[in-house]
Protein backbone atom coordinates (compact mmCIF):
# COMPACT_ATOMS: atom_id res chain seq x y z
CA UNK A 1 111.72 57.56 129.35
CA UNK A 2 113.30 60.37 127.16
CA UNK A 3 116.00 62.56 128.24
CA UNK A 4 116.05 65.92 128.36
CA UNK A 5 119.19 67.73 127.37
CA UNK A 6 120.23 71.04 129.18
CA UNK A 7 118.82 74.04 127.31
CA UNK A 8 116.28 72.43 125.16
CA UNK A 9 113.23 73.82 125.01
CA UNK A 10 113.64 77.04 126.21
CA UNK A 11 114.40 80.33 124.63
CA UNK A 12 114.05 83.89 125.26
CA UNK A 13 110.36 85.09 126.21
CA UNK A 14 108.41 86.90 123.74
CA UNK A 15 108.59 90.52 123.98
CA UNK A 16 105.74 92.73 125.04
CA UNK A 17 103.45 93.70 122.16
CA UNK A 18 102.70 97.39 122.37
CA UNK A 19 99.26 98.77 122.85
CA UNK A 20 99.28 101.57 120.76
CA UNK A 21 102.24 102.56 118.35
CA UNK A 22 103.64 104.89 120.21
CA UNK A 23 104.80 102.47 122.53
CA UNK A 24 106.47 101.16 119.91
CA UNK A 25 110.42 101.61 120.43
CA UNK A 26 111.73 100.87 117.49
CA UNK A 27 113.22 104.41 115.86
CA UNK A 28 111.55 105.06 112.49
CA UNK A 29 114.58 107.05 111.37
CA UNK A 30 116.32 104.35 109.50
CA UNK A 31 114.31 100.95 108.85
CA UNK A 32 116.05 98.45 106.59
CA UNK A 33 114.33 95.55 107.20
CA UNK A 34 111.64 93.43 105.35
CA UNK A 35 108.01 94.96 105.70
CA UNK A 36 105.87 93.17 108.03
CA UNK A 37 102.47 93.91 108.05
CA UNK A 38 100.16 94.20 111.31
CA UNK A 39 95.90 94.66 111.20
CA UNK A 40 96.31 95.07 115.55
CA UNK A 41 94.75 98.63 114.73
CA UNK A 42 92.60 98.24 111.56
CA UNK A 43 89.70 100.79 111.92
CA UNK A 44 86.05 99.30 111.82
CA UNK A 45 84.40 99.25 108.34
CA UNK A 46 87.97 99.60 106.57
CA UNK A 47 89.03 96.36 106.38
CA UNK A 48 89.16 92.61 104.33
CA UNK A 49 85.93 92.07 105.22
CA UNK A 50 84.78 95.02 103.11
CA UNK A 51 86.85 94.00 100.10
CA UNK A 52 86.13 91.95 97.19
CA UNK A 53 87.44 88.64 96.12
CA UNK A 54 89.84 90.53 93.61
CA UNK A 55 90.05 93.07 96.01
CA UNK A 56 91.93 90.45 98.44
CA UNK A 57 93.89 88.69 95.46
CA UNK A 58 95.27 91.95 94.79
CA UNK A 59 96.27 93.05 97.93
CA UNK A 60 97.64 89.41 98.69
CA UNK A 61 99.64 89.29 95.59
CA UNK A 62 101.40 92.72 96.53
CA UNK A 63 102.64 92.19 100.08
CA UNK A 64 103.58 88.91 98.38
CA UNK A 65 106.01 90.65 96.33
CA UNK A 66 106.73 93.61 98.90
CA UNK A 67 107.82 90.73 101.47
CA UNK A 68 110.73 89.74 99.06
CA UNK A 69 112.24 93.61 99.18
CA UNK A 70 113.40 96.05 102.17
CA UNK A 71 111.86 98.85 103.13
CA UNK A 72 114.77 100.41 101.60
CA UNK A 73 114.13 98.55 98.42
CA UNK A 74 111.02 99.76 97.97
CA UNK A 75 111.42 103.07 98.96
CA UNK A 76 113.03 103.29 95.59
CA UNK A 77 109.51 101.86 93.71
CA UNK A 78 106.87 103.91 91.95
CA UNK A 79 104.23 105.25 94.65
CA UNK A 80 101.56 103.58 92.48
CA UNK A 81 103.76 100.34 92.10
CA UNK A 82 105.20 98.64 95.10
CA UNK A 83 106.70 101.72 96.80
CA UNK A 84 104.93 104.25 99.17
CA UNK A 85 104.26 108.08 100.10
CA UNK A 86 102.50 110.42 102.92
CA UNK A 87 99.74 111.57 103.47
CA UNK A 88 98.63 114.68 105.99
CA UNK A 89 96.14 113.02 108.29
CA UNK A 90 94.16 116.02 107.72
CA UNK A 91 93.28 114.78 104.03
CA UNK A 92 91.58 111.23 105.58
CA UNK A 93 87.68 111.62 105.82
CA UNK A 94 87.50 109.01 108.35
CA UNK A 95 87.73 110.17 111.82
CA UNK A 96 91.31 109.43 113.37
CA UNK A 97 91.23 107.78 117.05
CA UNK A 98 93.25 110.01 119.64
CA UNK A 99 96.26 107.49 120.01
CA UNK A 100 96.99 106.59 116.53
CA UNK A 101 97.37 110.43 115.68
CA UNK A 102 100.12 111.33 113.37
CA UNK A 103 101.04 114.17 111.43
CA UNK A 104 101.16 112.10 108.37
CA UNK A 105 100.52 108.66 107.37
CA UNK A 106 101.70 106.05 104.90
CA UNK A 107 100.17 105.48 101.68
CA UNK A 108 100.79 102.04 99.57
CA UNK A 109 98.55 100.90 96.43
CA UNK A 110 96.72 97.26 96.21
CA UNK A 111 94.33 96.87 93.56
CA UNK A 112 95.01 99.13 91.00
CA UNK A 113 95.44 102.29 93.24
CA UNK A 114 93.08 101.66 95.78
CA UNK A 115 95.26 102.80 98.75
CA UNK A 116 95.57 101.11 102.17
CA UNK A 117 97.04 103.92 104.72
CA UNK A 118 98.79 102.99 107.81
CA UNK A 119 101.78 103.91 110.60
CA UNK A 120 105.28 102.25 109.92
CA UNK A 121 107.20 102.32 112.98
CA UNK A 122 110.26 100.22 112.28
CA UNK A 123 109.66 97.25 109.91
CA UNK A 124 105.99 97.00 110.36
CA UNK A 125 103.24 98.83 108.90
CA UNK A 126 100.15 98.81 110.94
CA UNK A 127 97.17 99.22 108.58
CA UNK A 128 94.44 101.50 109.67
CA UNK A 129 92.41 101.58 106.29
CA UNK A 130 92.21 99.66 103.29
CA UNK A 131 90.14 101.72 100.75
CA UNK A 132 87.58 99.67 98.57
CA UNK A 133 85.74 102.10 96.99
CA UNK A 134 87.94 105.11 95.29
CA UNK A 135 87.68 108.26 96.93
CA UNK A 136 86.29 106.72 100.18
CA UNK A 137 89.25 107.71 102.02
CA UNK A 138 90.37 110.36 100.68
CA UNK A 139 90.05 112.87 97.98
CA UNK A 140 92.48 111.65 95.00
C-alpha cells in the first residue's frame, strides 16, 4: 500500500473561465506576457475549418514564432510581419455579437496578409475571425 505524503496532489483550483471578455479582469493597459491564443469566441463561418491546408500551415507557423516573443516584443514588429494594429469595428462586414463589442479590434497577419481579428485582454487574444478569402472581412 503506497503512502501518501501531506500536500501531494493538490494544488490551487482552476480559476473561473469568463463568459464573455468583459468579464475578463485582467487590465489591458500594460500586458507583457507571452501571447496566448483562445478560439472560446470564434464567430461561425470564420474559422480553421474554412481555411486551407496552407492556410493552417501558415497560421500555425506564425503563432509558432509569436509564442517565443512578448506582447511587448512584438508590439515592436511590422503590422504585416509578426506584430499587430486596430481596427474600428465599424470597418468589419461581418455582423458583431452584442457582448464582444469593442470600439476597435486587433489585427495580426497569417498567410501572407490574410488577417485574423480578435480582442486581447491581457495575454490572450481571443480570435473572432480568421479571414480566408482577401477582402472578406474587411475592405483593405
Amino acid at each position: 500500500m503506497a503512502k501518501h505524503k501531506k500536500g501531494l496532489g493538490k494544488g490551487t483550483p482552476p480559476s473561473a473561465i469568463p463568459d464573455t471578455v468583459e468579464d475578463s479582469a485582467v487590465p489591458r493597459a500594460r500586458v507583457t506576457g507571452h501571447p496566448l491564443l483562445s478560439f472560446r469566441h470564434l464567430q461561425p463561418g470564420w474559422g480553421v475549418s474554412n481555411m486551407t491546408p496552407e492556410q493552417c500551415f501558415a497560421f500555425l507557423e506564425k503563432w509558432a514564432k509569436r509564442s517565443q516573443l512578448k506582447w511587448s516584443e512584438l508590439a515592436t514588429h511590422s503590422r504585416h510581419g509578426l506584430g499587430s494594429e486596430k481596427i474600428p469595428s465599424h470597418k468589419i462586414k461581418p455582423s458583431i455579437p452584442e457582448p464582444l463589442r469593442q470600439d476597435d479590434y486587433k489585427v495580426l497577419r497569417h498567410e501572407s496578409n490574410l488577417p485574423m481579428v480578435g480582442i486581447q485582454a491581457g495575454d490572450i487574444l481571443y480570435v473572432l475571425w480568421i479571414e480566408c478569402n482577401y477582402g472578406d472581412l474587411y475592405d483593405h
